[in-house]
N, C-alpha and C. Protein backbone atom coordinates (compact mmCIF):
# COMPACT_ATOMS: atom_id res chain seq x y z
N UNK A 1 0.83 -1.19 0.00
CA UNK A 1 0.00 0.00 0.00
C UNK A 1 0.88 1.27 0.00
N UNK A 2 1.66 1.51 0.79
CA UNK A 2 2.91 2.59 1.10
C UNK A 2 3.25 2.53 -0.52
N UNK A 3 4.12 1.54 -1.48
CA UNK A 3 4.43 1.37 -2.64
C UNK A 3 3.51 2.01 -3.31
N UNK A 4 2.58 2.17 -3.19
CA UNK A 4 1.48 2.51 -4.38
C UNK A 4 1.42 3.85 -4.03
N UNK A 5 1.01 4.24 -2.59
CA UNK A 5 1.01 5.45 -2.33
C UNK A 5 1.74 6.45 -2.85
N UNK A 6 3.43 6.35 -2.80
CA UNK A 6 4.51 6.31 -3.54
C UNK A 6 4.57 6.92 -4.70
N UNK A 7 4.28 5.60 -5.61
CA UNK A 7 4.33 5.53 -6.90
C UNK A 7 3.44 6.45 -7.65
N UNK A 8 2.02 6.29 -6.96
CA UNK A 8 0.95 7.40 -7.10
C UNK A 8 1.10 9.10 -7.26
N UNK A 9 1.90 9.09 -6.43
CA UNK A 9 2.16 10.56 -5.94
C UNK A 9 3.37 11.06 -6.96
N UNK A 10 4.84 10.17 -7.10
CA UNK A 10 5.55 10.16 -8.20
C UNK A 10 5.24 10.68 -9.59
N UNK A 11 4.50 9.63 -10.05
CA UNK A 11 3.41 9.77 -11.37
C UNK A 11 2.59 11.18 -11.59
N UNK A 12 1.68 11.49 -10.21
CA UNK A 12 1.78 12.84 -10.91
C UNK A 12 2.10 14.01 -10.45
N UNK A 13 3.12 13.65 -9.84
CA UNK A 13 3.83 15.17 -9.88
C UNK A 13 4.99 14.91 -11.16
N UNK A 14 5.23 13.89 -11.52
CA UNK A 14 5.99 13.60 -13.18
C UNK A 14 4.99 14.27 -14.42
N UNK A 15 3.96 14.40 -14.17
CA UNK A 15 3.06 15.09 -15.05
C UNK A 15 3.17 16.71 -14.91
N UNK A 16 4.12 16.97 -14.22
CA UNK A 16 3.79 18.50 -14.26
C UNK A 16 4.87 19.09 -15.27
N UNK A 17 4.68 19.56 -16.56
CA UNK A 17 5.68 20.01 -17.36
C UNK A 17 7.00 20.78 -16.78
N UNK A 18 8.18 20.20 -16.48
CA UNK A 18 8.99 21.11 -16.71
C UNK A 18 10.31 20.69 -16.81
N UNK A 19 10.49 21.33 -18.12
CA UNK A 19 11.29 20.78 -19.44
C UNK A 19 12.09 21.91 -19.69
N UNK A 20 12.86 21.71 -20.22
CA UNK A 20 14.18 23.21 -20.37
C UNK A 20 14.66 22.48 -21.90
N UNK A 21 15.48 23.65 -22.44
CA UNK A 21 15.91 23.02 -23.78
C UNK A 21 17.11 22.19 -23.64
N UNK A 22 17.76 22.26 -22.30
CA UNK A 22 19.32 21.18 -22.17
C UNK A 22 18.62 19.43 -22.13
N UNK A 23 17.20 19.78 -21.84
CA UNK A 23 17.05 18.05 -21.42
C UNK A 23 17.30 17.28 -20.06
N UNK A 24 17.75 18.39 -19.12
CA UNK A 24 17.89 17.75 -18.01
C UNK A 24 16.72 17.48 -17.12
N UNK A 25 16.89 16.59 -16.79
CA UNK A 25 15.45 15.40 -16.06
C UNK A 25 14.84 16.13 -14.77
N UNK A 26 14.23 17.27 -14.68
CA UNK A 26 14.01 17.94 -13.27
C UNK A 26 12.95 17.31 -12.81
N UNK A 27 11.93 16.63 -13.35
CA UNK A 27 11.18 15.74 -12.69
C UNK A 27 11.76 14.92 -11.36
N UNK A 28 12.29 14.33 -12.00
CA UNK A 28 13.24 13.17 -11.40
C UNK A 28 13.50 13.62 -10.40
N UNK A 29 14.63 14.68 -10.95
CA UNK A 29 15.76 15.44 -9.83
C UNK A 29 15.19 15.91 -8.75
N UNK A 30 14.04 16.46 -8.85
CA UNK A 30 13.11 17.42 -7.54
C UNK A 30 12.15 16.06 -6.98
N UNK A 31 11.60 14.96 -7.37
CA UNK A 31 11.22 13.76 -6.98
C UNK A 31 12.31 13.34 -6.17
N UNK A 32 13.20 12.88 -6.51
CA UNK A 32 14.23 12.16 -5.42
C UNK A 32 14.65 12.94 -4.42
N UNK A 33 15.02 14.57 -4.94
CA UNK A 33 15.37 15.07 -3.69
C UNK A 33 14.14 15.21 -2.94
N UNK A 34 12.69 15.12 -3.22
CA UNK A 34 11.60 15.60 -2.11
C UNK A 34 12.01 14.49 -0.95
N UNK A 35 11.82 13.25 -1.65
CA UNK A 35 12.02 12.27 -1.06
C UNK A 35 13.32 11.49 -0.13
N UNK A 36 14.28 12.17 -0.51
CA UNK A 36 15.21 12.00 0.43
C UNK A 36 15.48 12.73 1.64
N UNK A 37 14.70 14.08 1.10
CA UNK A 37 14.46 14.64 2.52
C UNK A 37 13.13 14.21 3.60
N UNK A 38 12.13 13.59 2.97
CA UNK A 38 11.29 12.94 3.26
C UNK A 38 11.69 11.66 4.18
N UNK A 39 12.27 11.12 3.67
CA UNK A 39 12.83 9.84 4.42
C UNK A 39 14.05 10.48 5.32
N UNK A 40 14.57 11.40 5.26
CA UNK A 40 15.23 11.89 6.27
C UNK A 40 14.70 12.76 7.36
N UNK A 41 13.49 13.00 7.04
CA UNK A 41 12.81 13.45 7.97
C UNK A 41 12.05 12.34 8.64
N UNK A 42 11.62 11.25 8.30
CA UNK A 42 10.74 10.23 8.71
C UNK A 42 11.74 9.34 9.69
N UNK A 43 13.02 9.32 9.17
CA UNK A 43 14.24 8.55 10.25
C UNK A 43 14.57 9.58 11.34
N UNK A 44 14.72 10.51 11.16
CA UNK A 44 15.23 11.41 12.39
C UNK A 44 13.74 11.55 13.54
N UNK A 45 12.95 11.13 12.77
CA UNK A 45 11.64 11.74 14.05
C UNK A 45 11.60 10.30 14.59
N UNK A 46 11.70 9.50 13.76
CA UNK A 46 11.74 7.66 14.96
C UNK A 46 12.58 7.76 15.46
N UNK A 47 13.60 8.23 15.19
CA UNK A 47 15.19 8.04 15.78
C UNK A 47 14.88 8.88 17.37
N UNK A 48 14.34 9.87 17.19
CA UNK A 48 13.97 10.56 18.58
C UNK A 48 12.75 10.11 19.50
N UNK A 49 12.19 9.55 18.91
CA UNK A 49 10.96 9.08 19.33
C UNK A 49 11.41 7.77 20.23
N UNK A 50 12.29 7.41 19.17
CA UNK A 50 12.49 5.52 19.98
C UNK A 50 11.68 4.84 19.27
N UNK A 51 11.35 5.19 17.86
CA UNK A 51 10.38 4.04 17.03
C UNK A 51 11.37 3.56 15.95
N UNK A 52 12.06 2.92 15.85
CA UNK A 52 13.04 2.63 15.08
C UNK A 52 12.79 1.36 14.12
N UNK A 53 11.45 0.52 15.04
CA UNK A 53 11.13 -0.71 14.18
C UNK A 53 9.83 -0.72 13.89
N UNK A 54 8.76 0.48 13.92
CA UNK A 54 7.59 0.12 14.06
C UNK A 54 7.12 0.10 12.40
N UNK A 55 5.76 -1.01 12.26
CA UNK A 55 5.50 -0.93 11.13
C UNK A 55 5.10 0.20 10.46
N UNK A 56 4.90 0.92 11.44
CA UNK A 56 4.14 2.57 10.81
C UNK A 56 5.84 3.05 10.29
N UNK A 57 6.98 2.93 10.64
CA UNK A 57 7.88 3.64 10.32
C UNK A 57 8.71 3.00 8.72
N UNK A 58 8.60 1.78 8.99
CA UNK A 58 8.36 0.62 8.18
C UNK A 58 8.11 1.04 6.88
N UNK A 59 6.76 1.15 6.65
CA UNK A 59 5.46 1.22 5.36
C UNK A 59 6.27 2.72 5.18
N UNK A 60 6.26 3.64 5.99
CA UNK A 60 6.71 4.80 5.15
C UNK A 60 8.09 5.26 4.53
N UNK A 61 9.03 4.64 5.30
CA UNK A 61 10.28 4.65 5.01
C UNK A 61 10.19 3.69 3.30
N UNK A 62 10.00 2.27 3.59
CA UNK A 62 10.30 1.25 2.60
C UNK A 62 9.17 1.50 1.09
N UNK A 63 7.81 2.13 2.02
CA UNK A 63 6.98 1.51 1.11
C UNK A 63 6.64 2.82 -0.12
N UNK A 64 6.74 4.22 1.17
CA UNK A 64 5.86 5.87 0.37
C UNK A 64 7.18 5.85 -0.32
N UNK A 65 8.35 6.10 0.61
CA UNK A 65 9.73 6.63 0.10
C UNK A 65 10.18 5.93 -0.84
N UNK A 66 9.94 4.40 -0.55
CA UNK A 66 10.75 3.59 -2.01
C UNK A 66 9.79 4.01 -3.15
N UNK A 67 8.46 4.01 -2.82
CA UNK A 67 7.42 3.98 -4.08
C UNK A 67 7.59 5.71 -4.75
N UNK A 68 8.04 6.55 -4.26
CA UNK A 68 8.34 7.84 -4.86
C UNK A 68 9.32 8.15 -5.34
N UNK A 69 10.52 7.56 -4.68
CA UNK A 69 11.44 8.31 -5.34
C UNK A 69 11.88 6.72 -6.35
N UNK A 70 13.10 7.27 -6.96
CA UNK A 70 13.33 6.23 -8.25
C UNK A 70 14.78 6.26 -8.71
N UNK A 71 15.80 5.18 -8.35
CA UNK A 71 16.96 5.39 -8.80
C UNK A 71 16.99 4.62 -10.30
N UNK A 72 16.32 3.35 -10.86
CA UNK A 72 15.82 3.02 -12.07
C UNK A 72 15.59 4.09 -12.84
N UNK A 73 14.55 4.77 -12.65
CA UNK A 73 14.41 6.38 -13.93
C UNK A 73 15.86 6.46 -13.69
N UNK A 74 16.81 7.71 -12.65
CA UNK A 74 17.45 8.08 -12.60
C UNK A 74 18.76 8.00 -13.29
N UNK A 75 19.02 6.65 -13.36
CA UNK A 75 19.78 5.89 -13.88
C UNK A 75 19.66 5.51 -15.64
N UNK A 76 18.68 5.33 -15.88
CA UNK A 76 18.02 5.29 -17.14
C UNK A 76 18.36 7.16 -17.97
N UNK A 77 17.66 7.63 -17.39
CA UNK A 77 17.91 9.02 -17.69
C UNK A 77 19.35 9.65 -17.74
N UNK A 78 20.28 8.77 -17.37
CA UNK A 78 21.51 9.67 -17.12
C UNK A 78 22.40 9.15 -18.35
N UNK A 79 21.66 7.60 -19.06
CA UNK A 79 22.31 6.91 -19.85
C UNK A 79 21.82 7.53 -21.19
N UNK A 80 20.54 7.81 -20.90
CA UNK A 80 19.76 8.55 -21.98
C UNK A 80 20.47 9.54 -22.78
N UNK A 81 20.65 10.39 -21.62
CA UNK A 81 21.75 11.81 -21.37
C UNK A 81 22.97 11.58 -22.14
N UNK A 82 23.60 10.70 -22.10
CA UNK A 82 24.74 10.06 -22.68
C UNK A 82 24.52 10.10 -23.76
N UNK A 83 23.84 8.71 -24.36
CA UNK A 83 23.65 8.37 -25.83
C UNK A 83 23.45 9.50 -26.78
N UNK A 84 22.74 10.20 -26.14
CA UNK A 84 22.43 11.71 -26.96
C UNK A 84 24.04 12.45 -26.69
N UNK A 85 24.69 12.43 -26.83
CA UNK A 85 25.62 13.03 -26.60
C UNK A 85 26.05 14.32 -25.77
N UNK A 86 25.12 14.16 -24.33
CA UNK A 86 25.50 15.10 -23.53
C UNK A 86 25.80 14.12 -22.32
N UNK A 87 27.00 14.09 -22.53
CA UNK A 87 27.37 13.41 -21.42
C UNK A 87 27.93 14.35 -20.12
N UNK A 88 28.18 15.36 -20.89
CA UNK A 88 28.62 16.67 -19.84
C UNK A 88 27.58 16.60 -18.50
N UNK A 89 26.15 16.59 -19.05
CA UNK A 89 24.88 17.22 -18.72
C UNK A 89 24.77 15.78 -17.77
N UNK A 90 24.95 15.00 -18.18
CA UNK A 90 24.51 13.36 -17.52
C UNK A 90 25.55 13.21 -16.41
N UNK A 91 26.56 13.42 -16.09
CA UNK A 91 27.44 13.90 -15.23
C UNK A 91 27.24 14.90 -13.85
N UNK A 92 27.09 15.92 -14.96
CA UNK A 92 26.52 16.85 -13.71
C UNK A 92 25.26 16.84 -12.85
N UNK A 93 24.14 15.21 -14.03
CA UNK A 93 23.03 15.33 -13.13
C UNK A 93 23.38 14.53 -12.14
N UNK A 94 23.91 13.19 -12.50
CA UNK A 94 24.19 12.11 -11.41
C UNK A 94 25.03 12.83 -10.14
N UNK A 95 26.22 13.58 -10.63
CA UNK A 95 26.88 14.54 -9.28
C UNK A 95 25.74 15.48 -8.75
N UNK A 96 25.18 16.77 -9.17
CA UNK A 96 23.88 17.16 -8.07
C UNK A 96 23.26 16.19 -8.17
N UNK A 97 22.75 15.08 -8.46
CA UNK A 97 21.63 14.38 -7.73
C UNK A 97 21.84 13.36 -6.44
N UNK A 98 23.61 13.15 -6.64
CA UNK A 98 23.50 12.69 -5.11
C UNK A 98 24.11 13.27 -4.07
N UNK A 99 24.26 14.37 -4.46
CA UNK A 99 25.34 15.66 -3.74
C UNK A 99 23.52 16.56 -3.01
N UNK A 100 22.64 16.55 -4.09
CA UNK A 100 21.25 17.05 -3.48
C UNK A 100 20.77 16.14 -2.43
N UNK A 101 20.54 14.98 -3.23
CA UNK A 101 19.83 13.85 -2.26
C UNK A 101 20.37 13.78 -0.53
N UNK A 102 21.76 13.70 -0.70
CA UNK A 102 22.26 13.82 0.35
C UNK A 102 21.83 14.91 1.57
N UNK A 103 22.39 15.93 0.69
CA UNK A 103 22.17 17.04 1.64
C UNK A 103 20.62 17.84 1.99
N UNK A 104 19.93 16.85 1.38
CA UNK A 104 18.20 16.71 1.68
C UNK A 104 18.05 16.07 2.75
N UNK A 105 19.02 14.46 2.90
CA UNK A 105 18.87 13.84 4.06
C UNK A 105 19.57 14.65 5.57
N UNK A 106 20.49 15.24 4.74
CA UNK A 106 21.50 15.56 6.52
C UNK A 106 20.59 16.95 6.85
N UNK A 107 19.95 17.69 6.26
CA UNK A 107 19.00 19.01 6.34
C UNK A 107 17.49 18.17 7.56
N UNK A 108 17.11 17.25 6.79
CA UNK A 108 16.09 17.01 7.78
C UNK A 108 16.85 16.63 8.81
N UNK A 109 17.88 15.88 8.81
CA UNK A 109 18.21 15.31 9.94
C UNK A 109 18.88 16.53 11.08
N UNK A 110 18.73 17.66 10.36
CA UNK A 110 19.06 18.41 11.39
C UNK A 110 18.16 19.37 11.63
N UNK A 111 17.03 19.91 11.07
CA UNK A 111 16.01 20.04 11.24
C UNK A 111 14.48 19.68 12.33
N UNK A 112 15.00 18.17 12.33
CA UNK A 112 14.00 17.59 13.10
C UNK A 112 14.30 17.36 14.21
């Protein structure tokens, strides 16, 4: 259910046009980072809480967070990026996207 929830929510906020003429994947890019701060916000509040195994923490961590964000696209898209011959562009997404992702997670985690 969490998975679908996820995936649901993914899907359409992937419907919202926005496209630039370089081709770089901002769907994606602003999807994974919501979600890594998402799941970094969802670990730091069990982590304080003392809920570290509960199924409620569980379903949202494994099920919303895995079902939203997407390293498959990500990955796909960066090869994409390539073949077309911007590999410059496919580079710089994979570096901000886990240089973002990251610092989405250590932001909630200091946040919360």
């Amino acid at each position: 259910m969490g998975g679908f929830l996820g995936a649901a929510a993914r899907y359409l906020l992937s419907l919202i046009p926005v496209q630039d003429k370089s081709g770089f994947p901002w769907n994606t890019f602003f999807i994974n980072a919501a979600g890594a701060f998402l799941i970094g916000c969802i670990s730091a509040f069990a982590a304080k809480k003392g809920i570290g195994s509960s199924s409620l923490i569980l379903f949202l961590k494994t099920g919303v967070c895995g079902g939203f964000t997407t390293f498959s696209t990500f990955a796909l898209e960066s090869y994409v990026l390539m073949e077309n011959g911007k590999g410059v562009l496919s580079v710089i997404y994979m570096i901000a996207s886990v240089l973002v992702c990251l610092g989405a997670v250590m932001l909630a985690q200091k946040i919360i």
